[in-house]
N, C-alpha and C. Protein backbone atom coordinates (compact mmCIF):
# COMPACT_ATOMS: atom_id res chain seq x y z
N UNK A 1 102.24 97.31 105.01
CA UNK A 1 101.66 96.97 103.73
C UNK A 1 100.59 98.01 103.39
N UNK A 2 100.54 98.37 102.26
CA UNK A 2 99.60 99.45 101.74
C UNK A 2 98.59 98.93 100.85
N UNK A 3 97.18 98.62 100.91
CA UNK A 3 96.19 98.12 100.30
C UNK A 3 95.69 99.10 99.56
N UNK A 4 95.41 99.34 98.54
CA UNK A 4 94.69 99.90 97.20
C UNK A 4 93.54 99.22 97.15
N UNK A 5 92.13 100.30 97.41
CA UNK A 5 90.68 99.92 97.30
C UNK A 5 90.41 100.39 96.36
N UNK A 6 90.37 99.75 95.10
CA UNK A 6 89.58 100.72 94.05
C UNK A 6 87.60 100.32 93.99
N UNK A 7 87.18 101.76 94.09
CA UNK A 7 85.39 102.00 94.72
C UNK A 7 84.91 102.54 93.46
N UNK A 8 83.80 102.10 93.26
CA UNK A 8 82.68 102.88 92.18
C UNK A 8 81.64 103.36 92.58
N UNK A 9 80.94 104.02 91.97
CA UNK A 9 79.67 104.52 92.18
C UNK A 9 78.58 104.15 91.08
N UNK A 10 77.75 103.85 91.62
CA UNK A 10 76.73 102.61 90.77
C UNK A 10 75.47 103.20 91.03
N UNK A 11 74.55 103.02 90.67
CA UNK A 11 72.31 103.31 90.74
C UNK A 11 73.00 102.53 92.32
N UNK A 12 72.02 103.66 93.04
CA UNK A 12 71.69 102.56 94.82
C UNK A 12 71.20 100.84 94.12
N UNK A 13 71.42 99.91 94.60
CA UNK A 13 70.97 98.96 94.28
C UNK A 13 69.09 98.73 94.85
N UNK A 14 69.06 99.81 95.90
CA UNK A 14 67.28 99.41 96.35
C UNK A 14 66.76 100.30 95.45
N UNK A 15 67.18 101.20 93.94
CA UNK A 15 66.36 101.47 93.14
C UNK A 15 65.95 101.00 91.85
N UNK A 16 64.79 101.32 91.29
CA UNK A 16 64.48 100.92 89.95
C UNK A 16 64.92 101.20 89.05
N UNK A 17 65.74 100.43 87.75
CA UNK A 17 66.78 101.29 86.78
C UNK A 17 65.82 101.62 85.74
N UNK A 18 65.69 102.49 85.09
CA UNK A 18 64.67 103.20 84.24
C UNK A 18 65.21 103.22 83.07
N UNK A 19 65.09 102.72 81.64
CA UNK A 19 65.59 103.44 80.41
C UNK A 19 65.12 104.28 79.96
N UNK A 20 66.26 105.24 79.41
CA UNK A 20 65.51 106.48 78.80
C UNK A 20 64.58 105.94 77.51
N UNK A 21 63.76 106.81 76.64
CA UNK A 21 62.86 106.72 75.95
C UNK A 21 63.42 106.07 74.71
N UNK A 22 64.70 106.88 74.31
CA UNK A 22 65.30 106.44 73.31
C UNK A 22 65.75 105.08 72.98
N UNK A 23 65.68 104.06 74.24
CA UNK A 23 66.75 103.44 74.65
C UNK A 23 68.25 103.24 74.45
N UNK A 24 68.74 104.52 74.34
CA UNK A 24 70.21 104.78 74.11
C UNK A 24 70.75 104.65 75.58
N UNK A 25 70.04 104.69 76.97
CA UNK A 25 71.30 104.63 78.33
C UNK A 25 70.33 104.45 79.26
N UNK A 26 70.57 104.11 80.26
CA UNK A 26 69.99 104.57 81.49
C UNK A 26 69.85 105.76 81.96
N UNK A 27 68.49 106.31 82.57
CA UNK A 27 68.06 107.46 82.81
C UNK A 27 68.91 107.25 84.22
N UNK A 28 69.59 107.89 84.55
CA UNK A 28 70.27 109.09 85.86
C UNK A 28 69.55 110.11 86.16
N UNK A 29 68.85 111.11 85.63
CA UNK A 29 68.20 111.73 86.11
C UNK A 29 67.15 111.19 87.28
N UNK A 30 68.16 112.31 88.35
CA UNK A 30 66.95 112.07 89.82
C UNK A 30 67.05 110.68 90.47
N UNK A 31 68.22 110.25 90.38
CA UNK A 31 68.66 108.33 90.70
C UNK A 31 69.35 108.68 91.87
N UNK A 32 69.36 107.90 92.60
CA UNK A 32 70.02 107.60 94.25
C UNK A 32 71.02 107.07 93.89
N UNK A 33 72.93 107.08 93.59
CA UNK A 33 73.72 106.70 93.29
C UNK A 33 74.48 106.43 94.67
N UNK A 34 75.48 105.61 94.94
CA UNK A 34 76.12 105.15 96.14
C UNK A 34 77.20 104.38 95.51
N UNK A 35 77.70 103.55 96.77
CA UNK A 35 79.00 103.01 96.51
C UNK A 35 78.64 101.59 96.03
N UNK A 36 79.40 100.74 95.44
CA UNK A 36 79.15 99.36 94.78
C UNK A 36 79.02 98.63 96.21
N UNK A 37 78.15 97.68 96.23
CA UNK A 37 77.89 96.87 97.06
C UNK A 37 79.53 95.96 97.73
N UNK A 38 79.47 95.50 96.76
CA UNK A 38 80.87 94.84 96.45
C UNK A 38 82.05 95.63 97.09
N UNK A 39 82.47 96.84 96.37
CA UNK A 39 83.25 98.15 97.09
C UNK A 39 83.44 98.10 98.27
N UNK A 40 82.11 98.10 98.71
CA UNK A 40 81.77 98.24 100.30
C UNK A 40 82.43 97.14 101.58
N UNK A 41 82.64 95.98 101.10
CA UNK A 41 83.20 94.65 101.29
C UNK A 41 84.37 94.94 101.32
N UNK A 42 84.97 95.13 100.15
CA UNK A 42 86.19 95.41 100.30
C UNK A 42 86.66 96.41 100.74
N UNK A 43 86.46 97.39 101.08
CA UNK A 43 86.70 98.24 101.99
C UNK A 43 86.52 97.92 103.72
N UNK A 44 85.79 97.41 103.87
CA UNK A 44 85.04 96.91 105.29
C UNK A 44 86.14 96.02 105.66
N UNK A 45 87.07 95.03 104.14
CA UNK A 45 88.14 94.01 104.95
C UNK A 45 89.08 94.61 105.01
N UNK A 46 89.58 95.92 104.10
CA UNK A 46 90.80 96.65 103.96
C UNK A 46 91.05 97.31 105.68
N UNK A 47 89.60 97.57 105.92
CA UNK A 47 89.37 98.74 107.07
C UNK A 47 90.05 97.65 108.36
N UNK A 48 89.37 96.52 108.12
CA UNK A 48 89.70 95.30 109.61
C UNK A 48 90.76 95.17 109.45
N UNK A 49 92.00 95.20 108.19
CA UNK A 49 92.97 94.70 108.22
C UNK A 49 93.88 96.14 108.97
N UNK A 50 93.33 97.24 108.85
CA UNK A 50 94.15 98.61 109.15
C UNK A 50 93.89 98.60 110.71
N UNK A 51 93.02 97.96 111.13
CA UNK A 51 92.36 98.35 112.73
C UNK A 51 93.39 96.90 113.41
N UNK A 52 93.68 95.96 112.64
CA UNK A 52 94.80 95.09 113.18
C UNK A 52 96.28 95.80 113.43
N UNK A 53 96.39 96.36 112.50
CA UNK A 53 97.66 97.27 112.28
C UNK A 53 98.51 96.53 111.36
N UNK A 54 97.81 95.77 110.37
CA UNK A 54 99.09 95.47 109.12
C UNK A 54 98.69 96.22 108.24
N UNK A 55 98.12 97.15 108.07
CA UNK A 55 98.29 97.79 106.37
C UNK A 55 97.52 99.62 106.92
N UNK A 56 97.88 100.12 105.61
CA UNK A 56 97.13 101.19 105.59
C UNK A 56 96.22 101.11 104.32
N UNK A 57 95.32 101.80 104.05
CA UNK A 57 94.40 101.71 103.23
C UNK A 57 94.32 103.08 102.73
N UNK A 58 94.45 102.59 100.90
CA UNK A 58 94.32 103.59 100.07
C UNK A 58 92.88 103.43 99.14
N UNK A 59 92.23 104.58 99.18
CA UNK A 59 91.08 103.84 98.40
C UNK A 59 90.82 105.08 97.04
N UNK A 60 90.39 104.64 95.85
CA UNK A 60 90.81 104.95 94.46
C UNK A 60 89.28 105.13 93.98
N UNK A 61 88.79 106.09 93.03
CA UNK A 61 87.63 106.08 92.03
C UNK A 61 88.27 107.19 91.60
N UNK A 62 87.53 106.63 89.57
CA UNK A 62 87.59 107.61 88.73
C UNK A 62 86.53 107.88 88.41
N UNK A 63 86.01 109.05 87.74
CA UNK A 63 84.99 108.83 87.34
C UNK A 63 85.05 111.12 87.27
N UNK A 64 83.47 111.39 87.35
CA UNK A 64 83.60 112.74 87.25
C UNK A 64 83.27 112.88 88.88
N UNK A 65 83.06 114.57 88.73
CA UNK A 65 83.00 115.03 90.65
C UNK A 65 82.32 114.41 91.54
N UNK A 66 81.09 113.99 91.41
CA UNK A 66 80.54 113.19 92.14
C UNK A 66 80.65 111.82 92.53
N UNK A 67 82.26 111.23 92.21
CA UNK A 67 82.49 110.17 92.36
C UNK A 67 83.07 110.92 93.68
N UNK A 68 83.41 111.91 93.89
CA UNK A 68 83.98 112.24 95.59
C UNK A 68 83.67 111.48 96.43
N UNK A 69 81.92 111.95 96.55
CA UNK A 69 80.95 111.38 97.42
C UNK A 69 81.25 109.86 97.46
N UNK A 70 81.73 109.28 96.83
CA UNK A 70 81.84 107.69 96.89
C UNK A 70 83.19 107.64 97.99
N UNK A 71 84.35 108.37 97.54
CA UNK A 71 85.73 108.51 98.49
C UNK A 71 85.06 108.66 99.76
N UNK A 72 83.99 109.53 100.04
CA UNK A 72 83.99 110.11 101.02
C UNK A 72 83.68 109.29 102.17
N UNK A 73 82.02 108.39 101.60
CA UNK A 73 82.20 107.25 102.09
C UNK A 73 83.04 106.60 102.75
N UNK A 74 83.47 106.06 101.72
CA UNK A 74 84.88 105.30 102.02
C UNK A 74 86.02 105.70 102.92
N UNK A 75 86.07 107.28 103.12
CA UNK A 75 86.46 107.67 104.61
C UNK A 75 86.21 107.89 105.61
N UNK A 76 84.82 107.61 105.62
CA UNK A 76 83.92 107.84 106.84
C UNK A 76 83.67 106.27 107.18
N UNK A 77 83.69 105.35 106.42
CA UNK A 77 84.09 103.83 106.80
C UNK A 77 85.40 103.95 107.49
N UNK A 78 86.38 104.73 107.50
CA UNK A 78 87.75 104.22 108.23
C UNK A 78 88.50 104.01 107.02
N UNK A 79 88.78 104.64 105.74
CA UNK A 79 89.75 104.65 105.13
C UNK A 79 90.95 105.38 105.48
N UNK A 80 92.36 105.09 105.48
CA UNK A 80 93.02 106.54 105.69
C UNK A 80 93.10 107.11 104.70
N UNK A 81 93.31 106.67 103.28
CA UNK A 81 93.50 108.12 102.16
C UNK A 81 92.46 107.96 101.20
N UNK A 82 92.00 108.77 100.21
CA UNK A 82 91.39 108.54 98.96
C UNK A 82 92.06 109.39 97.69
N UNK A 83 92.12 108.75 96.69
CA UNK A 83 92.44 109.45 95.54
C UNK A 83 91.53 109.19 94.64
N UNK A 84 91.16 110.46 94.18
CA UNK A 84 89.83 110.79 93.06
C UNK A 84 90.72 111.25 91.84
N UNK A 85 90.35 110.27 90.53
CA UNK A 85 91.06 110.79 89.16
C UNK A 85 89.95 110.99 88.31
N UNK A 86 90.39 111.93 88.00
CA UNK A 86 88.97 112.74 86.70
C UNK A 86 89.52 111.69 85.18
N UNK A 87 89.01 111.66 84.67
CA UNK A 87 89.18 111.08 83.26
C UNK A 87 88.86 112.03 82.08
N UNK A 88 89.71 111.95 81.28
CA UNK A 88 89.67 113.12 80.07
C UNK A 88 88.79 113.04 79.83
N UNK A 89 87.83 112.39 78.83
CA UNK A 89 86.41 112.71 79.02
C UNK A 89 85.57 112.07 79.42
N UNK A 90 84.49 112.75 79.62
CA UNK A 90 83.52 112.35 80.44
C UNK A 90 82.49 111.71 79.75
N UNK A 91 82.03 112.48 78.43
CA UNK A 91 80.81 112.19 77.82
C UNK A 91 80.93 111.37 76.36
N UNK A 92 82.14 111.44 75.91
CA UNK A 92 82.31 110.15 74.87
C UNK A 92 82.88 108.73 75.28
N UNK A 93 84.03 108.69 76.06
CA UNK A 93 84.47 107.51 76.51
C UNK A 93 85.29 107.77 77.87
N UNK A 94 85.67 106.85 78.95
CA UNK A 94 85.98 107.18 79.89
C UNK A 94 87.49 106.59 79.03
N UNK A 95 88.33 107.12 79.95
CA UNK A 95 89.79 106.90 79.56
C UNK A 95 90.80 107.92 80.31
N UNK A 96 91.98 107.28 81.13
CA UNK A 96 92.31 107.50 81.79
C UNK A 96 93.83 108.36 81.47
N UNK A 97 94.28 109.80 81.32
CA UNK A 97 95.19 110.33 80.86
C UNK A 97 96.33 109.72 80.87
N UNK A 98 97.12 110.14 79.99
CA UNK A 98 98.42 108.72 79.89
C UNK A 98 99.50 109.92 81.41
N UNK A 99 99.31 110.67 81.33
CA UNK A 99 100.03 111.77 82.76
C UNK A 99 98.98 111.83 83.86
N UNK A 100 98.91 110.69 85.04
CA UNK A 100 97.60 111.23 85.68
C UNK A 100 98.02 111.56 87.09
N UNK A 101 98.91 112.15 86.84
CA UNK A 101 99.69 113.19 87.78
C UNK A 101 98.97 114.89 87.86
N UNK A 102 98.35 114.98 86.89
CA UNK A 102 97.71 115.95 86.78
C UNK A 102 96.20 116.12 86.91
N UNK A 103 95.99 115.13 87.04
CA UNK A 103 94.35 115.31 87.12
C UNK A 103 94.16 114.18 88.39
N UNK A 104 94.88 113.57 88.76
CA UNK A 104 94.29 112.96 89.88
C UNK A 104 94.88 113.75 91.58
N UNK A 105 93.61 113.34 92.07
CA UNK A 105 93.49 114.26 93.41
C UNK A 105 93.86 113.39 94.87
N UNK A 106 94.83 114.05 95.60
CA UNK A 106 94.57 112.60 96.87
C UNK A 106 93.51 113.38 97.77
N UNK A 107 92.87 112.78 98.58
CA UNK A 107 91.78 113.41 99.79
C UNK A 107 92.41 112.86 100.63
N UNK A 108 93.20 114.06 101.84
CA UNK A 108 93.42 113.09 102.93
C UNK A 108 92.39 113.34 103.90
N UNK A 109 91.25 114.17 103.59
CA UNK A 109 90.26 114.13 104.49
C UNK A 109 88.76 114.44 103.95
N UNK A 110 87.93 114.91 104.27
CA UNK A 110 86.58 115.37 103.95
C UNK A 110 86.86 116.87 103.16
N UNK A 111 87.59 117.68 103.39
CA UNK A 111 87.80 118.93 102.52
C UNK A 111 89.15 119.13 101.90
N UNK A 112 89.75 118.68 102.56
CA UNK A 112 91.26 118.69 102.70
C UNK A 112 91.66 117.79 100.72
N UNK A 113 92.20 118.54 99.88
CA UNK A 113 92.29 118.22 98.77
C UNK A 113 93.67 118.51 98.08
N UNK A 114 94.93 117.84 97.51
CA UNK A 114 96.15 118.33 97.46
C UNK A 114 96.03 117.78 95.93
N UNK A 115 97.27 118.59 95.17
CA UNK A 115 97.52 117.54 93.77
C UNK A 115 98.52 116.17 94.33
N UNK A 116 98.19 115.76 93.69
CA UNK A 116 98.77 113.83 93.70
C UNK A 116 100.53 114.50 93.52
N UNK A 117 101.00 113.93 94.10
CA UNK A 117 102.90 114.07 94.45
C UNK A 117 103.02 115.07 95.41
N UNK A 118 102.06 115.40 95.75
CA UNK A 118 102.64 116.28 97.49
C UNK A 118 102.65 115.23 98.06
């Protein structure tokens, strides 16, 4: 059986969320970002269920480059694969290409980076 972890990357939860001045967003600038608390759980049961030997574990974030760091995590927990998908854009709306054969990435390791269908 093959489990699909889909992970986000969220403000660390032990920081203070700041609005910008405008109040148009949350200030990111200089923020401690990590994996969703939640994420983390589910990954942690995906991981116990792979160390039994019924499943393998696939674990999923979109987002821009620095959602890596969230995969990466998530393979250094004991994931076996990660796939990172970029989203057409970044800065008006997130939305996910209707072909995401092309923009999504599998990680089968810490450097190790192939296009999705190898």
């Amino acid at each position: 059986m093959k489990i699909l972890v889909p992970v986000k990357r969220v403000v660390d939860y032990n920081v203070k969320i700041r609005v910008k001045p405008d109040q148009s967003n949350v200030d990111l600038a200089n923020v401690k970002m990590s994996m969703n608390p939640f994420c983390e759980i589910a990954v942690e049961e995906a991981v116990r269920l792979q160390e039994a030997g019924t499943a393998t574990e696939i674990v999923v974030s979109v987002g821009p480059t620095q959602a890596q760091e969230t995969i990466r995590t998530a393979l250094a927990m004991g994931a076996d694969r990660g796939i990172w998908c970029r989203p057409m854009r970044i800065w008006s709306r997130w939305a996910l290409p209707k072909s995401e054969s092309g923009n999504c990435r599998r990680t089968a390791g810490f450097g190790d980076t192939r296009q999705a269908g190898d």
